[in-house]
N, C-alpha and C. Protein backbone atom coordinates (compact mmCIF):
# COMPACT_ATOMS: atom_id res chain seq x y z
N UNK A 1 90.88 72.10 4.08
CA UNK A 1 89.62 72.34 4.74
C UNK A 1 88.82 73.32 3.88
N UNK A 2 87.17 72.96 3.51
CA UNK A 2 86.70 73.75 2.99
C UNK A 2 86.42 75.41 3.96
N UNK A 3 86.23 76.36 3.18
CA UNK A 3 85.89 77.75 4.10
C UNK A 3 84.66 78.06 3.85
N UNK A 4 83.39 78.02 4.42
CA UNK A 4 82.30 78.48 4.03
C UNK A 4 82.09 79.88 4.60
N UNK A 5 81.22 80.49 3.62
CA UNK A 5 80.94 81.85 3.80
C UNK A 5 79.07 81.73 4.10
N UNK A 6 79.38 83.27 5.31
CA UNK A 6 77.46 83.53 5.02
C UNK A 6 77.06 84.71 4.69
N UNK A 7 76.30 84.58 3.84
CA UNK A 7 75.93 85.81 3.42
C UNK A 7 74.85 86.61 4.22
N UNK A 8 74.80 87.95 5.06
CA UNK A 8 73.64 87.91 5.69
C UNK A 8 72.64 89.10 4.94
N UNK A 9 71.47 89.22 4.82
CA UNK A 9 71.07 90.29 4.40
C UNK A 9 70.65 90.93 5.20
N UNK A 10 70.48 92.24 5.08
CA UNK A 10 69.85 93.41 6.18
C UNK A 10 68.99 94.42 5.16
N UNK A 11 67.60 94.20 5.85
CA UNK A 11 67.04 95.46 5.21
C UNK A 11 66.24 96.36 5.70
N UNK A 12 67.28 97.51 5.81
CA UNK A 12 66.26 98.79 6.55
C UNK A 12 65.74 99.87 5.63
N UNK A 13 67.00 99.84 5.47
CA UNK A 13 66.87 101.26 4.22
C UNK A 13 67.62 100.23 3.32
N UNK A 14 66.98 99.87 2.34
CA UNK A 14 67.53 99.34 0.79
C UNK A 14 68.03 97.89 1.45
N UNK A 15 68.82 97.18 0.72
CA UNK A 15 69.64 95.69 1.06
C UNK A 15 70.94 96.14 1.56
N UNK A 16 71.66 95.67 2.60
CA UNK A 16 72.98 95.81 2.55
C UNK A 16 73.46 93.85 2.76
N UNK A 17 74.60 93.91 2.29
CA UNK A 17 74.63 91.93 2.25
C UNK A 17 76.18 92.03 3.08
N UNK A 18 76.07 91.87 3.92
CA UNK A 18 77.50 91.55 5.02
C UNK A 18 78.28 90.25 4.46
N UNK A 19 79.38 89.88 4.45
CA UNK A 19 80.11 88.28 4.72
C UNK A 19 80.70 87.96 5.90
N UNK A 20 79.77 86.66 6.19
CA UNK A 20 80.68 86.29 7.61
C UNK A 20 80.95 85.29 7.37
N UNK A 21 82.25 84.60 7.95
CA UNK A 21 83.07 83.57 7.89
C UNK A 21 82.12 82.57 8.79
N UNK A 22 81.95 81.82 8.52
CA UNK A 22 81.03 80.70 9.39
C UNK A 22 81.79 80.03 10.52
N UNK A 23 83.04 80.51 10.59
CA UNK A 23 84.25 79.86 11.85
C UNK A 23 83.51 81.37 12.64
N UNK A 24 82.79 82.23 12.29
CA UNK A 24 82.72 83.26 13.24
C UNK A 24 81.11 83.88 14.03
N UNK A 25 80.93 82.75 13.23
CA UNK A 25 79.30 82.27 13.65
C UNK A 25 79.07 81.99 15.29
N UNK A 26 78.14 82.70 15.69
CA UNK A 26 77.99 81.69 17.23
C UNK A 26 76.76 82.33 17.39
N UNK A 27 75.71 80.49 17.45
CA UNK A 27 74.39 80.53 18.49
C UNK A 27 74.05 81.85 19.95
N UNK A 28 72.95 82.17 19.81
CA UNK A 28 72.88 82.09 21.09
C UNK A 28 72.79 81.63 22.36
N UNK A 29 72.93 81.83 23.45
CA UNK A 29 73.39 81.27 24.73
C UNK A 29 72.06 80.25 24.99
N UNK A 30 72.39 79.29 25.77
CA UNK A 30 71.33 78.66 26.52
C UNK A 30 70.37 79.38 26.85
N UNK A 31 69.07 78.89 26.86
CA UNK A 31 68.34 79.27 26.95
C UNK A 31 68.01 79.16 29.06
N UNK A 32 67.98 80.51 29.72
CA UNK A 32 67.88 80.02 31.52
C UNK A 32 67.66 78.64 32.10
N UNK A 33 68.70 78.07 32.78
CA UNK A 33 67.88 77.19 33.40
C UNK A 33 67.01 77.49 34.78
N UNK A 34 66.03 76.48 35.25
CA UNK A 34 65.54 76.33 36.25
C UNK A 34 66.90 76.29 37.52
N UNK A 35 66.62 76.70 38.27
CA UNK A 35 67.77 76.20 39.77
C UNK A 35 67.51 74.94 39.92
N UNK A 36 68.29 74.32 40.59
CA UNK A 36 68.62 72.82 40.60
C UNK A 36 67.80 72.77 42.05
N UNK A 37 66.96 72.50 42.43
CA UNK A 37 66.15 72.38 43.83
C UNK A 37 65.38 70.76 43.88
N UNK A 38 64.39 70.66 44.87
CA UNK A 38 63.77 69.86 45.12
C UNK A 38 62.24 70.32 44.13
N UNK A 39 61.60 69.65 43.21
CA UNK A 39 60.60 70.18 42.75
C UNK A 39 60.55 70.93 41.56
N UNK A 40 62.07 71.03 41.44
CA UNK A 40 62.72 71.61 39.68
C UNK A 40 61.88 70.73 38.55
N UNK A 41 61.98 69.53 38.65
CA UNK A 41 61.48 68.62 37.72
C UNK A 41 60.44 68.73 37.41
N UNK A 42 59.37 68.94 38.51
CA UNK A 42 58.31 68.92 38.51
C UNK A 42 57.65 70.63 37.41
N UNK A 43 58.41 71.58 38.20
CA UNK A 43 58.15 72.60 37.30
C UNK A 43 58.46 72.71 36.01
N UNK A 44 59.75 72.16 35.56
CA UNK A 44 60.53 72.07 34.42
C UNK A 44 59.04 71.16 33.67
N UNK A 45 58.53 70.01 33.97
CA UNK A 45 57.37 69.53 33.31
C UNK A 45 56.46 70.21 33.12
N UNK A 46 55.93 71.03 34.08
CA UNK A 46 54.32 71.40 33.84
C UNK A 46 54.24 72.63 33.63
N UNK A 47 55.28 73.65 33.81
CA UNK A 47 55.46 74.97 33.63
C UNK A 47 55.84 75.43 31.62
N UNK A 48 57.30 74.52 31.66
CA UNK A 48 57.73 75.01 30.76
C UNK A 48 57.61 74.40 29.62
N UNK A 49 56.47 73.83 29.42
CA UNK A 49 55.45 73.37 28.68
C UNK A 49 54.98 74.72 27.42
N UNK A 50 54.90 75.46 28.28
CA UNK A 50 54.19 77.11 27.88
C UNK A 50 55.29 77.90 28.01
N UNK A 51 56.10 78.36 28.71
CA UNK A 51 57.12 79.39 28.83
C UNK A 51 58.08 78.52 28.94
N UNK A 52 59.20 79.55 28.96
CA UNK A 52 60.78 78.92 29.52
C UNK A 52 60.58 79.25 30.54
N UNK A 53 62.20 79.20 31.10
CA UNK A 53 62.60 79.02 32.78
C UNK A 53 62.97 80.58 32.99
N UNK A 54 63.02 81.37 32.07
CA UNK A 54 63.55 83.00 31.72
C UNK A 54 62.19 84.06 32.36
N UNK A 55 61.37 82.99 32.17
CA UNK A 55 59.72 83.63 32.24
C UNK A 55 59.23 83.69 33.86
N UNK A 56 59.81 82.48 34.45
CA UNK A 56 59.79 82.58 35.69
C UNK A 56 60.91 83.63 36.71
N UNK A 57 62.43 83.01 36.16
CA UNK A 57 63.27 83.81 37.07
C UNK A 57 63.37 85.35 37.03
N UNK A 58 62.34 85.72 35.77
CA UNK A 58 62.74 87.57 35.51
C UNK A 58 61.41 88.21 36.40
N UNK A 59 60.96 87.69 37.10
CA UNK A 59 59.65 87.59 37.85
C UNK A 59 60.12 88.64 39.07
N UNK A 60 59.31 89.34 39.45
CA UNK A 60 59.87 90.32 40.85
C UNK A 60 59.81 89.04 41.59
N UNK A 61 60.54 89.04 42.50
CA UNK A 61 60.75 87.99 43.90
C UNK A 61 59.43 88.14 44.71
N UNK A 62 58.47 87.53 45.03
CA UNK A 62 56.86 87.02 45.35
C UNK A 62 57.39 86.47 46.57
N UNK A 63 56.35 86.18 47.02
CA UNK A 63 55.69 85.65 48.67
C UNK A 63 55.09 84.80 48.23
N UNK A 64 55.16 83.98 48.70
CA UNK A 64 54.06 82.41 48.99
C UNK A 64 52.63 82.50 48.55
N UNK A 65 52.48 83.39 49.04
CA UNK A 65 50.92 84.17 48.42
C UNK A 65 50.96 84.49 46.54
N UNK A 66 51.46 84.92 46.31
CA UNK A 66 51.94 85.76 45.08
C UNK A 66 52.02 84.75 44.23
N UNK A 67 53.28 83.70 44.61
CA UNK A 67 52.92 82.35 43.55
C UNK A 67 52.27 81.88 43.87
N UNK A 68 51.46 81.54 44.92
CA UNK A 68 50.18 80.01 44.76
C UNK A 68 48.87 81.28 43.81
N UNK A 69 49.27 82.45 44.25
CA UNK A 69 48.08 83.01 42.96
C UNK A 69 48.34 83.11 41.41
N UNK A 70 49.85 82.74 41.46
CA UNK A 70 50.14 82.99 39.83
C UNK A 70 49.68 81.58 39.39
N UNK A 71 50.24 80.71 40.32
CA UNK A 71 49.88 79.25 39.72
C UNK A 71 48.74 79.11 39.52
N UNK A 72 47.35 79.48 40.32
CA UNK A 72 45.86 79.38 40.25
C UNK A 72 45.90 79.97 38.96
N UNK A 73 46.22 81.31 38.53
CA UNK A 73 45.93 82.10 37.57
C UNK A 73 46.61 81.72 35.55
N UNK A 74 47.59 80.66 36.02
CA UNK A 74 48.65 79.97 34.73
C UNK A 74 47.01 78.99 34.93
N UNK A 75 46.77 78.00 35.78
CA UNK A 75 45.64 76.97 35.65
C UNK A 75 44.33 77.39 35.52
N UNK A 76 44.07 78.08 36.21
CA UNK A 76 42.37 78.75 35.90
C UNK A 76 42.26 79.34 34.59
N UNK A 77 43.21 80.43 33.97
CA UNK A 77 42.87 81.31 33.55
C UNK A 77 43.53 81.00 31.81
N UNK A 78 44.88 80.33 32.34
CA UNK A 78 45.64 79.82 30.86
C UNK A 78 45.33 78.43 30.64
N UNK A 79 45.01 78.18 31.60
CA UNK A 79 44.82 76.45 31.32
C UNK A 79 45.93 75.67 31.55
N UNK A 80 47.08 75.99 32.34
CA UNK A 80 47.99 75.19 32.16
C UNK A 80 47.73 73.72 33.19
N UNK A 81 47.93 72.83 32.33
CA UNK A 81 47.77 71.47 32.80
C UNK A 81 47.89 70.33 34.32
N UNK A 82 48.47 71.66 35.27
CA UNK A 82 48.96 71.20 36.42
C UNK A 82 47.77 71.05 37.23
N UNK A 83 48.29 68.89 38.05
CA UNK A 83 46.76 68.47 38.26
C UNK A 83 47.35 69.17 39.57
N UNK A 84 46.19 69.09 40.19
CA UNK A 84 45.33 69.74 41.42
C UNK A 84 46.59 69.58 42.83
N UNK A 85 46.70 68.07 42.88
CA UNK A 85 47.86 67.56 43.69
C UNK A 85 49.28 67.80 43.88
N UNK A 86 49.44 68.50 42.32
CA UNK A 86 50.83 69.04 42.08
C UNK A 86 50.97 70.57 42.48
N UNK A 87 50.00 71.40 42.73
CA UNK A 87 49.83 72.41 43.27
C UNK A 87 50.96 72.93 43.98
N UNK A 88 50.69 72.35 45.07
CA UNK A 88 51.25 72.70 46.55
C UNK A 88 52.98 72.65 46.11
N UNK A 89 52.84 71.82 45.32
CA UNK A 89 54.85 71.39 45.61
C UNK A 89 55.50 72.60 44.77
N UNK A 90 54.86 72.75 43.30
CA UNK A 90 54.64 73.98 42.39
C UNK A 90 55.37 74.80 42.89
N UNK A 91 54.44 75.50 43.81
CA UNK A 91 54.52 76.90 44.74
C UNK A 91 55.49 76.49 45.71
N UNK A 92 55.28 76.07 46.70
CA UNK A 92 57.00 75.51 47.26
C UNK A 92 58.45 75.60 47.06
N UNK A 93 58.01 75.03 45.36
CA UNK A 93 59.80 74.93 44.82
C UNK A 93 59.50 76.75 43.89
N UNK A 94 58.46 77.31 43.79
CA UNK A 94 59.01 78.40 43.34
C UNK A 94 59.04 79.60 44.52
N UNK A 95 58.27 79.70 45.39
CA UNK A 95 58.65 80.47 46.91
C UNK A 95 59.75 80.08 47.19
N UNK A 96 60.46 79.04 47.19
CA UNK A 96 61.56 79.09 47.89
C UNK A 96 62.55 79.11 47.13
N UNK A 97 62.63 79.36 46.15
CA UNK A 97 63.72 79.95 45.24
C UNK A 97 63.62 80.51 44.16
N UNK A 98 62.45 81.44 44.43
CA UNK A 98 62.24 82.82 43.20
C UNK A 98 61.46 83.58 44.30
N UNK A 99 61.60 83.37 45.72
CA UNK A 99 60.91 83.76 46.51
C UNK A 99 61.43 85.31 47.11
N UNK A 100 60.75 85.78 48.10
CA UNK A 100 61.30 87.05 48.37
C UNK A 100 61.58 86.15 50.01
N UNK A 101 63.11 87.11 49.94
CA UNK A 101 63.85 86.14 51.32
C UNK A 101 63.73 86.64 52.48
């Protein structure tokens, strides 16, 4: 079996060049998912278009009020693409599970 090496560089003060064994390599983690709900899909489309799912769940826990104004404010103000009809369900699936309980 071949062994590959990586070389990493670091520079703060001057170069320092580390070796790491590439068997010792590891990605970072998934990136958050959405909760598995009714209306996930729908957000997973029109939301995370622009942000991840990290952007929503690190959110203080909101009232019904709180998201149908964030959503007005992602569409009015950022432009995000969500038609008019999709609104309501939006806010729904995120009140009720990024909601304050």
């Amino acid at each position: 079996m071949k062994r590959t090496n990586l070389l990493i560089m670091v520079t703060s003060i001057g170069t320092v060049g580390t070796l790491v064994n590439a068997e010792d390599w590891k990605l970072p983690a998934d990136e958050p998912k959405l909760k598995l709900a009714p209306g996930s899909e729908l957000v997973s489309a029109n939301c995370q278009i622009c942000h991840s799912a990290d952007y929503i769940s690190t959110q203080p826990p909101m009232n019904r009020a709180s998201w149908a104004a964030a959503v007005q404010k992602m569409r009015e103000k950022y432009g995000a693409p969500l038609p008019p009809d999709r609104v309501e369900a939006v806010v729904e699936y995120l009140a009720a599970n990024y909601g304050k309980r």
